[in-house]
Structures are given as C-alpha cells and as structure tokens.
Protein backbone atom coordinates (compact mmCIF):
# COMPACT_ATOMS: atom_id res chain seq x y z
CA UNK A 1 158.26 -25.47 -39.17
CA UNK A 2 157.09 -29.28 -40.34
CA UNK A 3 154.17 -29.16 -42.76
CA UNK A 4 151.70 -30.74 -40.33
CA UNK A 5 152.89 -27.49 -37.71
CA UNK A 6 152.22 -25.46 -40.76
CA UNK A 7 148.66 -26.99 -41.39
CA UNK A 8 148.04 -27.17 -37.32
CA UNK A 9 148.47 -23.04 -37.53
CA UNK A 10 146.37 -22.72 -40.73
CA UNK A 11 143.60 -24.59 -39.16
CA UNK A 12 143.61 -22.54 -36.17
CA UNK A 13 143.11 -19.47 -37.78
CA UNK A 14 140.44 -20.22 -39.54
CA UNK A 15 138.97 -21.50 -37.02
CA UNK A 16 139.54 -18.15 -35.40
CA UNK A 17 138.06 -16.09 -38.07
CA UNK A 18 135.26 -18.33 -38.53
CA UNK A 19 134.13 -17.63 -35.06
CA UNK A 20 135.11 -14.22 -35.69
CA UNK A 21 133.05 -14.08 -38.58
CA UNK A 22 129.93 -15.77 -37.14
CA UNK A 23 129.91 -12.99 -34.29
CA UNK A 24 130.52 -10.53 -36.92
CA UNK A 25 126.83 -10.73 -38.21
CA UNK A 26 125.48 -10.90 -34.59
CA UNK A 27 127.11 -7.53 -33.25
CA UNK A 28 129.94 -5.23 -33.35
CA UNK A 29 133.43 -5.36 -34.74
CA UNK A 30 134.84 -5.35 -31.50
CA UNK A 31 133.22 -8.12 -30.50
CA UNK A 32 133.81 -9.87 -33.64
CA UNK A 33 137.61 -9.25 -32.70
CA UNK A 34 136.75 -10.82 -29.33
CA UNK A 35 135.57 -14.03 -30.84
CA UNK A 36 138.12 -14.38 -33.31
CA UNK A 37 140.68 -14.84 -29.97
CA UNK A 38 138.39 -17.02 -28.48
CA UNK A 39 138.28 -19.14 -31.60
CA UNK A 40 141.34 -19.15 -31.77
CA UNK A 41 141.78 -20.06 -27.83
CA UNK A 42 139.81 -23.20 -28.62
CA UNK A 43 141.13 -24.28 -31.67
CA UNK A 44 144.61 -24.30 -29.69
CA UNK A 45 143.10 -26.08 -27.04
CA UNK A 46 141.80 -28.69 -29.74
CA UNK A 47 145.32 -28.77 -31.36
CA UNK A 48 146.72 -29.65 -27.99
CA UNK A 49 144.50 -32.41 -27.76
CA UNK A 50 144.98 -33.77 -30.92
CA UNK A 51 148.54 -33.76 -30.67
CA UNK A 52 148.67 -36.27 -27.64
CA UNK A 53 146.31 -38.85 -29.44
CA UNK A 54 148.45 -40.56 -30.58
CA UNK A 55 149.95 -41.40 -27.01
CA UNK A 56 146.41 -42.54 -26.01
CA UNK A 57 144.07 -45.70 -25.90
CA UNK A 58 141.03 -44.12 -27.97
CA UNK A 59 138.86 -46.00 -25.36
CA UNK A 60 139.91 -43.96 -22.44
CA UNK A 61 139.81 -40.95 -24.82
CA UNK A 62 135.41 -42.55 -25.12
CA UNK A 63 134.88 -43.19 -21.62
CA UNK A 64 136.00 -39.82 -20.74
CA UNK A 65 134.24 -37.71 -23.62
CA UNK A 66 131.27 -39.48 -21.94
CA UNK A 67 131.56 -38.57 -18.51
CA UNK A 68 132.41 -34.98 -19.76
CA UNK A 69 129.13 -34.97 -21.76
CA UNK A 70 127.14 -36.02 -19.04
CA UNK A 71 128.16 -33.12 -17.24
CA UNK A 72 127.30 -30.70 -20.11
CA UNK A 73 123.89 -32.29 -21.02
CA UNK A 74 123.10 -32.08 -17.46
CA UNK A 75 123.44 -28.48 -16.99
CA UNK A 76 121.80 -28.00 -20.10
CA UNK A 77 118.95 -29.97 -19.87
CA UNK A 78 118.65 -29.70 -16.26
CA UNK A 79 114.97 -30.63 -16.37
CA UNK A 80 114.88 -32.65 -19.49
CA UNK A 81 116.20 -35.81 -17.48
CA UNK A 82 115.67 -38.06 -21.02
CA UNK A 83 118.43 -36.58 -22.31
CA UNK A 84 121.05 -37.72 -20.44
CA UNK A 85 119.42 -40.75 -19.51
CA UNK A 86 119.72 -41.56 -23.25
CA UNK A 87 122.89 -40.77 -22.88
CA UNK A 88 123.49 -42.78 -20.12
CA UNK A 89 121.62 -46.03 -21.57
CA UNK A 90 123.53 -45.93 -25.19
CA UNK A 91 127.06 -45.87 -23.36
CA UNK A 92 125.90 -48.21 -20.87
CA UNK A 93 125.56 -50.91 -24.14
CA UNK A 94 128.78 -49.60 -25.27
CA UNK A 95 130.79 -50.43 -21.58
CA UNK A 96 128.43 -53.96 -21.43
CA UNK A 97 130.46 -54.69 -24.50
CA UNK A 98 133.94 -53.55 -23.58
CA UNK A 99 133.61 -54.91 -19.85
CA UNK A 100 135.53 -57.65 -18.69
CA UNK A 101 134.80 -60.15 -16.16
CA UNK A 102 137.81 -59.41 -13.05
CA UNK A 103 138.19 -61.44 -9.75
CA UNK A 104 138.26 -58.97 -7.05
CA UNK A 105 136.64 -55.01 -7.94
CA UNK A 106 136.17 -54.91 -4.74
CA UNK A 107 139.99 -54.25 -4.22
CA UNK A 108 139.89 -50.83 -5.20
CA UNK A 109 139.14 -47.99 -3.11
CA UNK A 110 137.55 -45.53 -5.93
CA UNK A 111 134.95 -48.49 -6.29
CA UNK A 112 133.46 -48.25 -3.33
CA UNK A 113 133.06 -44.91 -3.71
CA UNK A 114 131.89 -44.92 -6.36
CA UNK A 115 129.19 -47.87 -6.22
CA UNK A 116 128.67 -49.10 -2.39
CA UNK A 117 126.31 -45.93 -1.85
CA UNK A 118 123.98 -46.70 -4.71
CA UNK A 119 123.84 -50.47 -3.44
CA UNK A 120 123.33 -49.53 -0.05
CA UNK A 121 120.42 -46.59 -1.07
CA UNK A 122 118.73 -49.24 -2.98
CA UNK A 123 117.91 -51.26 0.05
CA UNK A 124 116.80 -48.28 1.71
CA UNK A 125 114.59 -47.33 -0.91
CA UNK A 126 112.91 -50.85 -0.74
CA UNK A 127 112.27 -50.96 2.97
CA UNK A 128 110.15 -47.55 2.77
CA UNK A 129 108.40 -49.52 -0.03
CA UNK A 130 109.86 -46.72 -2.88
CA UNK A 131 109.86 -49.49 -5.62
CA UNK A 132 110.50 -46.59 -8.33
CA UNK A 133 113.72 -44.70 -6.59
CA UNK A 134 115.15 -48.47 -5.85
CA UNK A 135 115.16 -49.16 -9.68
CA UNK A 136 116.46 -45.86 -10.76
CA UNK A 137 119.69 -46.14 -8.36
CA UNK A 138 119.55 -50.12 -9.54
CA UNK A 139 120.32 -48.44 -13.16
CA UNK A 140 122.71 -45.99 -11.48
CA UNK A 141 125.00 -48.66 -9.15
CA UNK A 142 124.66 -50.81 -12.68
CA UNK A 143 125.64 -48.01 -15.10
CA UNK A 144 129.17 -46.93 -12.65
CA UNK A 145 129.68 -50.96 -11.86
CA UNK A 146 130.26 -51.79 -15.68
CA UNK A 147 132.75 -47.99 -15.69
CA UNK A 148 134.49 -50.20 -13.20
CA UNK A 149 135.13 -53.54 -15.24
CA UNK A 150 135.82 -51.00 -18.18
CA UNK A 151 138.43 -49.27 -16.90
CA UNK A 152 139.96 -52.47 -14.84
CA UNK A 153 139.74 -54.14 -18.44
CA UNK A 154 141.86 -51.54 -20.11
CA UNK A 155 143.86 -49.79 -17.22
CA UNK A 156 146.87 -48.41 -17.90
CA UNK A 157 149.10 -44.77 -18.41
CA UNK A 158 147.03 -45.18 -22.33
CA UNK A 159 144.34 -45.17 -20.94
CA UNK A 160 144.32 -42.60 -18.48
CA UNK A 161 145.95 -39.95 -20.27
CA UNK A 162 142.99 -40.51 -22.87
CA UNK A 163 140.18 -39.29 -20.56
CA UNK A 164 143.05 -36.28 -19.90
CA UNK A 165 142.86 -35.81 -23.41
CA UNK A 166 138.99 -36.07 -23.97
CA UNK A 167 138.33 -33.14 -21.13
CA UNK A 168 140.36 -30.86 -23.26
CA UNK A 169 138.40 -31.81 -26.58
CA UNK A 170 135.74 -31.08 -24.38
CA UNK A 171 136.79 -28.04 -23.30
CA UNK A 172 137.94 -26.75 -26.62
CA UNK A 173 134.30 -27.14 -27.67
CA UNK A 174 132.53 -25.42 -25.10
CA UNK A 175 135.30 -22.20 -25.64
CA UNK A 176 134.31 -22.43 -29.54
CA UNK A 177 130.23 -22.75 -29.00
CA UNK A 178 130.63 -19.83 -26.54
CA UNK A 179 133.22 -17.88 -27.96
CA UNK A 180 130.56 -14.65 -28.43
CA UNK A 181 130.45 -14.41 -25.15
CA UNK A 182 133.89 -16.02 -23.75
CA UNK A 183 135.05 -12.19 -23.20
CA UNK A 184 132.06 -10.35 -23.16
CA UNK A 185 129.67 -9.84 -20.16
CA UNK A 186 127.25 -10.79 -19.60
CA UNK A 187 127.73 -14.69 -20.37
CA UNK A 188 124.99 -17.06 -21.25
CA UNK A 189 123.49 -19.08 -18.41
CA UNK A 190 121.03 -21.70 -18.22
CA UNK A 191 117.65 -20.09 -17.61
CA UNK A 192 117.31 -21.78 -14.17
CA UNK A 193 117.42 -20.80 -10.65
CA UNK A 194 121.25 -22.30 -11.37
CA UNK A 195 122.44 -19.62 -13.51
CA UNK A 196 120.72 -16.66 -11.93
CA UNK A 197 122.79 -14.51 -10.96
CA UNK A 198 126.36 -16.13 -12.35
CA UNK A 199 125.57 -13.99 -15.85
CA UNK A 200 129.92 -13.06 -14.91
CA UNK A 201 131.02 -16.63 -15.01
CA UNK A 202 131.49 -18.69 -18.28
CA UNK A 203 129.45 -21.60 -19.06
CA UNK A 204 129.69 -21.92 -22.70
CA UNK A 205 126.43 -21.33 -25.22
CA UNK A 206 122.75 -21.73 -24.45
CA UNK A 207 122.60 -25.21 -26.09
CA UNK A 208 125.87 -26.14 -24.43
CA UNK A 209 126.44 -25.58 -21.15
CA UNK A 210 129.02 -26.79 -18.06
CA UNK A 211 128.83 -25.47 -14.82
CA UNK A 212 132.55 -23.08 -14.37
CA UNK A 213 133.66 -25.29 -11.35
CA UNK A 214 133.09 -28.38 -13.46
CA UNK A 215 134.89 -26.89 -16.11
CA UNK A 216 137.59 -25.75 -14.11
CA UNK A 217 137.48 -29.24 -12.51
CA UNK A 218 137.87 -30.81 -15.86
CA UNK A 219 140.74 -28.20 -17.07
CA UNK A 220 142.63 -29.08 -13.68
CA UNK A 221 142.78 -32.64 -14.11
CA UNK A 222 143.83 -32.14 -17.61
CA UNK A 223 146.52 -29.78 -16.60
CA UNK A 224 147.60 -32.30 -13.78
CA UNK A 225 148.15 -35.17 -15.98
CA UNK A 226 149.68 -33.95 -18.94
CA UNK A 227 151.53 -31.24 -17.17
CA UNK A 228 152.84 -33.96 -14.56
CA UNK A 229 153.72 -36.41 -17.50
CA UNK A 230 157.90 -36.18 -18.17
CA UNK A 231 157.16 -38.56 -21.06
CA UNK A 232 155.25 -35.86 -23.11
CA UNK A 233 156.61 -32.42 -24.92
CA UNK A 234 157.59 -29.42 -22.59
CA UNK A 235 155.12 -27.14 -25.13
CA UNK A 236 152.36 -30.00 -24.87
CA UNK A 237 153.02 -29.78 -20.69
CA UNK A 238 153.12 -25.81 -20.55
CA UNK A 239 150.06 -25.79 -22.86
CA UNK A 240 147.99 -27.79 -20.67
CA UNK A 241 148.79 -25.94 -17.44
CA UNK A 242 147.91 -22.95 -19.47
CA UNK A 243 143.98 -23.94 -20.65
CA UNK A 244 143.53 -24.60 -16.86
CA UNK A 245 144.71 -20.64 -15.99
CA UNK A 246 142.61 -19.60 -18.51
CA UNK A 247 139.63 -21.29 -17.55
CA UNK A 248 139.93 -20.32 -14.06
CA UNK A 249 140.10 -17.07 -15.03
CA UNK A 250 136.72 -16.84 -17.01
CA UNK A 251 134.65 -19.47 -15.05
CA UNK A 252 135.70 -17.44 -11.66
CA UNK A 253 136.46 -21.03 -10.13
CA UNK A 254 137.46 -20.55 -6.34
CA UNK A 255 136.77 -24.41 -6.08
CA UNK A 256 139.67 -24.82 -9.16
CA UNK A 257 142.10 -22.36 -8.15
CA UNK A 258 142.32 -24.28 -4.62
CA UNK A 259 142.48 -27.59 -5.54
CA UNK A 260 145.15 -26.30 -8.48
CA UNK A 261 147.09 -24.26 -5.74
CA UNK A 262 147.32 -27.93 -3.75
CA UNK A 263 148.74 -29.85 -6.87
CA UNK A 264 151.47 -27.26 -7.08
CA UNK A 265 152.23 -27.22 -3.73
CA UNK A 266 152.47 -31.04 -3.73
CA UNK A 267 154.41 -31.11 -6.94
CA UNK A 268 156.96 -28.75 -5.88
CA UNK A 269 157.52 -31.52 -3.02
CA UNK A 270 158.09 -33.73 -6.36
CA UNK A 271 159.99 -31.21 -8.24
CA UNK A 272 160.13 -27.63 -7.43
CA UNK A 273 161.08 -26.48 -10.92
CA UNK A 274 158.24 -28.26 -12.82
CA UNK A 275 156.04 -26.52 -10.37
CA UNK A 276 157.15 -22.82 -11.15
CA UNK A 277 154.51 -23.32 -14.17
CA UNK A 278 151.82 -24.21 -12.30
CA UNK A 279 152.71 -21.41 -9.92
CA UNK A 280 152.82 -18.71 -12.63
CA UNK A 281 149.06 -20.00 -14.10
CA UNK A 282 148.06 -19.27 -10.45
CA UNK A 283 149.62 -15.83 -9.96
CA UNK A 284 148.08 -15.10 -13.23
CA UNK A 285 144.68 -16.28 -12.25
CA UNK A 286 145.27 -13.78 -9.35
CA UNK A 287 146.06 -10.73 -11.12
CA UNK A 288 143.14 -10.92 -13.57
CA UNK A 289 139.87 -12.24 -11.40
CA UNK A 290 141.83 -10.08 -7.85
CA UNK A 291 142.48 -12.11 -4.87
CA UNK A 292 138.85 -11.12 -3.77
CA UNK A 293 137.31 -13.19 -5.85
CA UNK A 294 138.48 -16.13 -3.19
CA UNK A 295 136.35 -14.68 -0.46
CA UNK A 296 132.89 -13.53 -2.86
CA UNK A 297 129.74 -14.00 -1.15
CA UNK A 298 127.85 -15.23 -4.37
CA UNK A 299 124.54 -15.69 -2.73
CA UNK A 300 124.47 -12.99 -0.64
CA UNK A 301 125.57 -12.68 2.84
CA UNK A 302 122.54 -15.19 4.25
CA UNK A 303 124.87 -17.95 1.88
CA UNK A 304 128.17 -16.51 3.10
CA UNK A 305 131.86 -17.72 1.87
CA UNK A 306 130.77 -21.13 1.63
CA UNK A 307 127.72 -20.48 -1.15
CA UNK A 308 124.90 -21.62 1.34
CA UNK A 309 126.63 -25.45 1.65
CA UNK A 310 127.09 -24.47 5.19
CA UNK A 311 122.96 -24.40 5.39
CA UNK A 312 122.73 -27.74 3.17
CA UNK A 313 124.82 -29.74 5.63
CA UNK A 314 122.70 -28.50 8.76
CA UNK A 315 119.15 -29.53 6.29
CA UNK A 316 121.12 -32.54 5.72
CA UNK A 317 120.99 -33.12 9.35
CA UNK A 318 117.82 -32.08 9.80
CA UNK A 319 116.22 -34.02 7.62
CA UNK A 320 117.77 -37.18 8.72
CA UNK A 321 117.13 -36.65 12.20
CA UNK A 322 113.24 -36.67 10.98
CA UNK A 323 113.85 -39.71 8.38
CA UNK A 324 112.56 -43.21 9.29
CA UNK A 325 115.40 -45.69 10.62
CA UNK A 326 115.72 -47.42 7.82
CA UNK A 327 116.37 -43.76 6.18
CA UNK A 328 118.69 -43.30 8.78
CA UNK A 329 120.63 -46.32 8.35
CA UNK A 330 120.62 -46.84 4.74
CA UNK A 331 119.59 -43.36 2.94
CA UNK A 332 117.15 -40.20 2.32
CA UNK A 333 114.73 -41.49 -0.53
CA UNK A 334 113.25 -38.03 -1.40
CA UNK A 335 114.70 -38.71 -4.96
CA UNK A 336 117.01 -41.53 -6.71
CA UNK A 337 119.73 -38.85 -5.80
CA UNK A 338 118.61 -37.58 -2.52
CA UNK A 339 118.83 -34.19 -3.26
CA UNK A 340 118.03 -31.37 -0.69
CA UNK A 341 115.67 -29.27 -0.23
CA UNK A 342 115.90 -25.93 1.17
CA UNK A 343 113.74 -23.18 1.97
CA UNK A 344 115.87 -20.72 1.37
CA UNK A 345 116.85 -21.62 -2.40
CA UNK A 346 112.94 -22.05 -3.46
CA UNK A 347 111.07 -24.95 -4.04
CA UNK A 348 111.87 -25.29 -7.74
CA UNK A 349 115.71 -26.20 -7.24
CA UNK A 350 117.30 -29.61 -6.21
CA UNK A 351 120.49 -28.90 -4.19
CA UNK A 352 123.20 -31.15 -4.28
CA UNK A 353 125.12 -31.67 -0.75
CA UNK A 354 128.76 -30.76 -1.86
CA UNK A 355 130.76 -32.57 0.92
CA UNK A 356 131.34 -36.23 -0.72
CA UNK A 357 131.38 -37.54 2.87
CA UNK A 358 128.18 -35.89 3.85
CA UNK A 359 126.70 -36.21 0.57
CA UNK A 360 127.86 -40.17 1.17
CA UNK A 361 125.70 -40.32 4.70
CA UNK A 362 122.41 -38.20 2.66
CA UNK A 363 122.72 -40.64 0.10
CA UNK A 364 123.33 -44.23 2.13
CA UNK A 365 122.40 -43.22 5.70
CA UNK A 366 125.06 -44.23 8.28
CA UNK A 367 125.88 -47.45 6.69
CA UNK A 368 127.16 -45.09 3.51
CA UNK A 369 129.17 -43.06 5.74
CA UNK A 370 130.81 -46.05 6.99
CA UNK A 371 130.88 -47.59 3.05
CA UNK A 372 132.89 -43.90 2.16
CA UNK A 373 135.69 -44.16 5.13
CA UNK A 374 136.09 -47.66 4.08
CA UNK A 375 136.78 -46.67 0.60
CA UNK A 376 138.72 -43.87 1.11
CA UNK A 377 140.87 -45.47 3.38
CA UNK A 378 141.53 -47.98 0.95
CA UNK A 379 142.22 -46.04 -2.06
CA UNK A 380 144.76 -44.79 0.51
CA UNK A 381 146.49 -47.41 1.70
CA UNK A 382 146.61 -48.93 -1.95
CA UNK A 383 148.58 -45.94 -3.18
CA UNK A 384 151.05 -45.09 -0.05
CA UNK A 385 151.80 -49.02 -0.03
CA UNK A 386 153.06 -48.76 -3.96
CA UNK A 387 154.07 -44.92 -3.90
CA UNK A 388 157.21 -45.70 -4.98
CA UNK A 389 155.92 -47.23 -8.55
CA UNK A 390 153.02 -44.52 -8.41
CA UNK A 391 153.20 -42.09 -11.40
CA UNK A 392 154.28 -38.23 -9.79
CA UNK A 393 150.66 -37.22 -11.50
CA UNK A 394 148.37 -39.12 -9.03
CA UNK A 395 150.74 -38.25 -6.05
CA UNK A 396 149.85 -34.67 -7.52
CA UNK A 397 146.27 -35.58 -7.87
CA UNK A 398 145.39 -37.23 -4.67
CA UNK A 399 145.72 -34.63 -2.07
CA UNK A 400 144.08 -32.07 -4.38
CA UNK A 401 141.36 -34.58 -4.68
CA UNK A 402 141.06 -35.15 -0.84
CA UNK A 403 140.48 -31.52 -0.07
CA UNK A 404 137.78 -31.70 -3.00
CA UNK A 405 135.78 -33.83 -0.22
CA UNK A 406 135.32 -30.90 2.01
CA UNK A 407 133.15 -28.71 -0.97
CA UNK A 408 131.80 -31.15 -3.91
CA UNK A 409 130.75 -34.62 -4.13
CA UNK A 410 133.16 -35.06 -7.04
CA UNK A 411 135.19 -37.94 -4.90
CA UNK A 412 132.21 -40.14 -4.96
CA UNK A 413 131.17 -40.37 -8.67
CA UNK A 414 127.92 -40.03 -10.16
CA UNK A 415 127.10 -38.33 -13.28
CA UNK A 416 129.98 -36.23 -14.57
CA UNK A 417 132.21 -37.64 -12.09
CA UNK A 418 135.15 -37.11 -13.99
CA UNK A 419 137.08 -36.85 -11.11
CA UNK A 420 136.48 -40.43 -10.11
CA UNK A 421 137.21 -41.25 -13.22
CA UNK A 422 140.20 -40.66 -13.64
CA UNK A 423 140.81 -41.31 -9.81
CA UNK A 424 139.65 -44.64 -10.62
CA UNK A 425 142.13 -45.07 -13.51
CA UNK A 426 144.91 -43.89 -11.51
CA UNK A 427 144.44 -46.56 -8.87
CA UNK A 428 143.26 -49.55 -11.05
CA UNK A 429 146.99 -48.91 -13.07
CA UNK A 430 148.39 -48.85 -9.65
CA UNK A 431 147.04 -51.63 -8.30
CA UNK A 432 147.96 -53.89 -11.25
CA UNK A 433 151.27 -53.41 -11.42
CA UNK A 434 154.25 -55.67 -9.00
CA UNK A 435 157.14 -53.51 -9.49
CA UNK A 436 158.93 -50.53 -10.69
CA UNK A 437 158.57 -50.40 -13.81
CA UNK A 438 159.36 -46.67 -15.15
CA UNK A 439 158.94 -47.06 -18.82
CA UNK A 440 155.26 -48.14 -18.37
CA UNK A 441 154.11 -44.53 -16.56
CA UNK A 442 153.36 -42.90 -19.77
CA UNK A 443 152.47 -44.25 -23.71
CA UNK A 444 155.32 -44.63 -26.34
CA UNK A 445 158.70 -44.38 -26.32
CA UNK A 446 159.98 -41.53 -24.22
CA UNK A 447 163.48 -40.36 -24.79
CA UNK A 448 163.03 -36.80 -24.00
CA UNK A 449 161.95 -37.87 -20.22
CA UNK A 450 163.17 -35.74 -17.20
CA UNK A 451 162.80 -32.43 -19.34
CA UNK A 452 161.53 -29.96 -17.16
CA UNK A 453 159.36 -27.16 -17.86
C-alpha cells in the first residue's frame, strides 16, 4: 500500500469513529456502532471523490456543487425562499464572470429545455398584467441562460466528469451529517407536509436535507459517468456504481432504481460485461428494500402507484381549461413556478407536476409544449447524428433520462436540475467536436482503457 492509500484509510477511520463518537453521547452503543459505518460509508464516498479530482476541470466540479446545493437548501428551507435565492444570486455573479459570449446556444437541444419555458412564461405573466411573477422567471431564464454560456465556455469530458464528481462530495456529506440516523428508523425529515410520512426514507440531518429521489438521482448520474468511463480505475468505476446501490437502498428510490435498471440495460447493449456491475447493485437493491417496494402506495390508495401525479396531471388540465388564453397559450401564472394546487394534498403545499412535458405545457401553456418537443427532438437528433464520436456514458444516460420525462421534471432544468446539467454538458461536448477523436472522451492520459469491470 502507497503512503497516500495508507493516509486515505487513516482518514477514513477517523472519520468513522468521529461520527461514531458524536452519536455516542446522543444514544446507545449500538447506535454509536451504526454511525461509525455510516461515517465511514461517507468518508469512502469522499475518498472516491477526491481521488478523480485530479481528472477534473475544478469549474465543472463548482457548477455542479451548486446545482447540488440548490437542491439541498431547497428541501431544507422549503419556505425560507432567501436562502436559496442568495444562493442563486452569488453564483449567478460567479457564471456572469466565467460566461463566454458563443454564436449559436440556440443549437443545443438541453437549452431549450432548459430556458425557452421561462422566456415564453414571462410573456404570459405580462399579458395578465403579473409584473412581479414576469421578473422573478426574468431572474430564472437569466440565472439557467448564463449555466448555458458557462458550460458551452468550458465543455468538455473535464468538465463533465467534475459535476460527476461534485454529486458524490455532495453525497458524502449528506451520509456524514445524517449518519445517526443513516441506519436507524425513524430518519429525520423536514417538518413539512413533504416529509410526513417518509420518516423510512433517508434525507440526511435536520439542517441538511435532499429529497431520496434527488439523491438517488444525483448517485445515478454519478454512477453512470464514472462507472461508464474506461479511462478511469476499475476500483474508482465499481466504487461509484456501488454509492448509487447504497443510496437506493436507504432513500427507497423507485424513481432511481428504474432509471438505473435502464442504464444497465442500455449498457449491456454497449458492453454486457461492464454491465454485470450495475446489474449486481440492482439485485442488491432488491434483496434489501423487497421487490415490493416498486409497487408502494406511499400516499395511500386515493394517490395510488403513481404518488398522486396521476391527480396533478388531471388539476393540470383542469386548471388550464379555466386559465385565460393568454394562460393557455403561454403559461399558468399562479406562481413564478406554476406550481399546483390540489385539494387533496392541503392548501399549505405547492406540488410540482412531475412529467417534464406536462410540467413544460403548466409552465409555458401550449407554446411551451411545443418549445419542449422542439428541444427534445433536437437534443436527439444532435446525438444520433454524432453517436459514433458520442462517449458510451451519455448513450447510457440518454434513454434513462428520457423515461425520467414520464415522472419528474428533472429533463427540463430548474433549480437542482442536475440532470440537465450534466445533460447539457454531455451534448455541448458533443456538439463541439468534428470527428472521432477517442483520446478526448475522458481527462488525462489513459493507458489502462478497455479494462472492464
């Protein structure tokens, strides 16, 4: 063992029996015990992370730590809205500095879904005379616009395995805030009508909190582009793949255990043996939540299989059908978001839609639906026309991402979109280059490619 392996070990057990210690003077022993292996969990996950910085452009590895903390601060301030705004305005300087004037945006598909529905809902929100919604989306469709020039500024396999790298940092920290609880029930929720209920799924601590299918979300993608990366170390591959079983296994993620059973379908079109890891995480994932977990009616039978978004999309249709036509044509302006309301979930709780095409036509009225299927079908046709210099991890990504359409809005962006994100970096690398050129699909010189794990 090298001395930094031997240092990387000492530093994870410590941090292990620091969290074990910490619990220690809370409760038990045996939970004590508990938190030492969930200390230990995250300092693994952190050691991971560090390891591949090297191979990264520390810009992608801040663009994505943002994105990840937007999610987080949004679940835990839910209805502190300052706080990520803050958030929000101080990396909004940061991209304003870093972005870079390009010719044609407009060429990417993850742009315009990403921006067009904010553009378009800001025109609606003017014609109903909603001055204050207009300038909050004007903020919004500005914030995600300069994301764009960012990431067109500094594309590249760098780059994008960076915000890879910053969800597992992120994800390493929300296992060591909550390691008290990471094995114990119940977990810590946030005290809103969100976490009632969901005291079995992990979220992380009271002061820092991710919703599990974001943090699955985020542990997927991490898993899909390191895993999917020849370039890298088997152990660094196999280690990724494996945060993303355990995750789904304590956030009870039915949304991350599909779209992860789609990338390892897909990449055992790519290469079947690289895909018997992926395949094990799942089995494993299996075995400890039960295949019932797949079919839970989390909200009661009224919600059924599909957690009440059956009901939103019908309210989503209802309420347009009694909008104004300028609603109609360019967006609901009930909030800079267009959440729903429903009568069902109380009047204290903003749904989101969770279909990105439906949440596409709430958001921007017809004209967004049309903005969405224009996008998409770009973003498309930009990949299948250079498939052949795409890197195997977006081919992975992409139809995972597709059927991600059908239950979130994560296809569309917003706040926490990491998913766009990274989408967006996947294309804009694409897109740039004019021919196969293998040695540029991952950072630094890669003599142990085609190693398969």
């Amino acid at each position: 063992m090298t001395v930094p392996a031997r240092w990387t070990v000492v530093a994870v057990v410590a941090v292990g029996l620091a969290a074990g210690a910490v619990e220690l003077m809370v409760d038990g022993a045996l939970d004590a015990l508990l938190a030492s292996v969930a200390g230990l969990l995250a300092a693994a996950t952190g050691a991971l992370g560090a390891s591949l910085v090297p191979r990264v452009d520390w810009r992608g590895l801040v663009v994505g730590g943002v994105f990840f903390a937007q999610g987080v601060l949004s679940w835990t301030y839910t209805n502190t809205g300052i706080v990520v705004w803050t958030l929000l305005l101080l990396s909004g300087l940061l991209f304003l500095f870093w972005a870079a004037p390009v010719s044609n945006p407009g060429a990417l598909g993850t742009a315009w879904l990403g921006v067009s529905y904010w553009l378009i809902g800001i025109l609606g929100a003017l014609l109903v005379l909603k001055v204050d919604i207009a300038a909050q989306r004007l903020l919004y469709a500005g914030y995600f616009g300069l994301v764009v020039l960012v990431v067109l500024a500094f594309r590249g396999p760098r780059f994008s395995l960076g915000i890879a790298v910053s969800f597992l940092f992120g994800i390493a920290v929300l296992l060591l805030a909550g390691s008290g609880n990471l094995f114990t029930t119940p977990h810590v929720v946030p005290d809103t009508p969100w976490g009632a209920g969901f005291e079995y799924r992990f979220w992380g601590m009271r002061w820092l909190l991710l919703h599990p299918n974001a943090m699955a979300l985020a542990a997927m993608l991490a898993a899909i582009r390191v895993g999917a990366d020849r370039s890298l170390a088997a152990w660094q591959r196999i280690g990724a793949v494996a945060v993303s079983a355990l995750i789904l296994c304590v956030s009870d993620s039915r949304t991350g255990f599909l779209l992860l059973a789609v990338a390892t379908l897909t990449y055992a079109l790519i290469s079947w043996r690289d895909a018997l890891v992926p395949f094990v995480a799942l089995m494993m994932v299996l075995v400890v939540n039960g295949p019932g977990f797949l079919l839970r009616e989390r909200y009661g039978s009224d919600a059924g299989v599909s957690s009440g978004r059956v009901e939103t999309w019908r309210q989503v249709a209802v309420d347009w059908r009694a909008d104004s036509p300028p609603e109609q044509l360019l967006g609901n302006t009930r909030d800079a978001r267009a959440t729903v309301y429903r009568a069902s979930s109380g009047a204290d709780i903003k749904l989101t839609v969770d279909n990105a095409p439906i949440a596409a036509f709430r958001k921007a009225g017809v004209a967004g639906a049309l903005a969405f299927a224009a996008g998409l079908l770009l973003l498309l046709w930009n990949v299948w026309r250079r498939r052949a210099n795409a890197p195997p991890w977006l081919l992975v990504l992409l139809p995972a991402a597709l059927l991600s359409a059908v239950t979130n809005e994560w296809l569309i962006g917003g706040t926490g979109g990491i998913l766009w994100l990274l989408l967006l970096a996947a294309e804009a690398d694409v897109v740039r280059r004019s021919g196969p050129r293998p040695d540029e699909w991952s950072p630094g010189p890669a003599p142990a490619v085609g190693r398969p794990i």
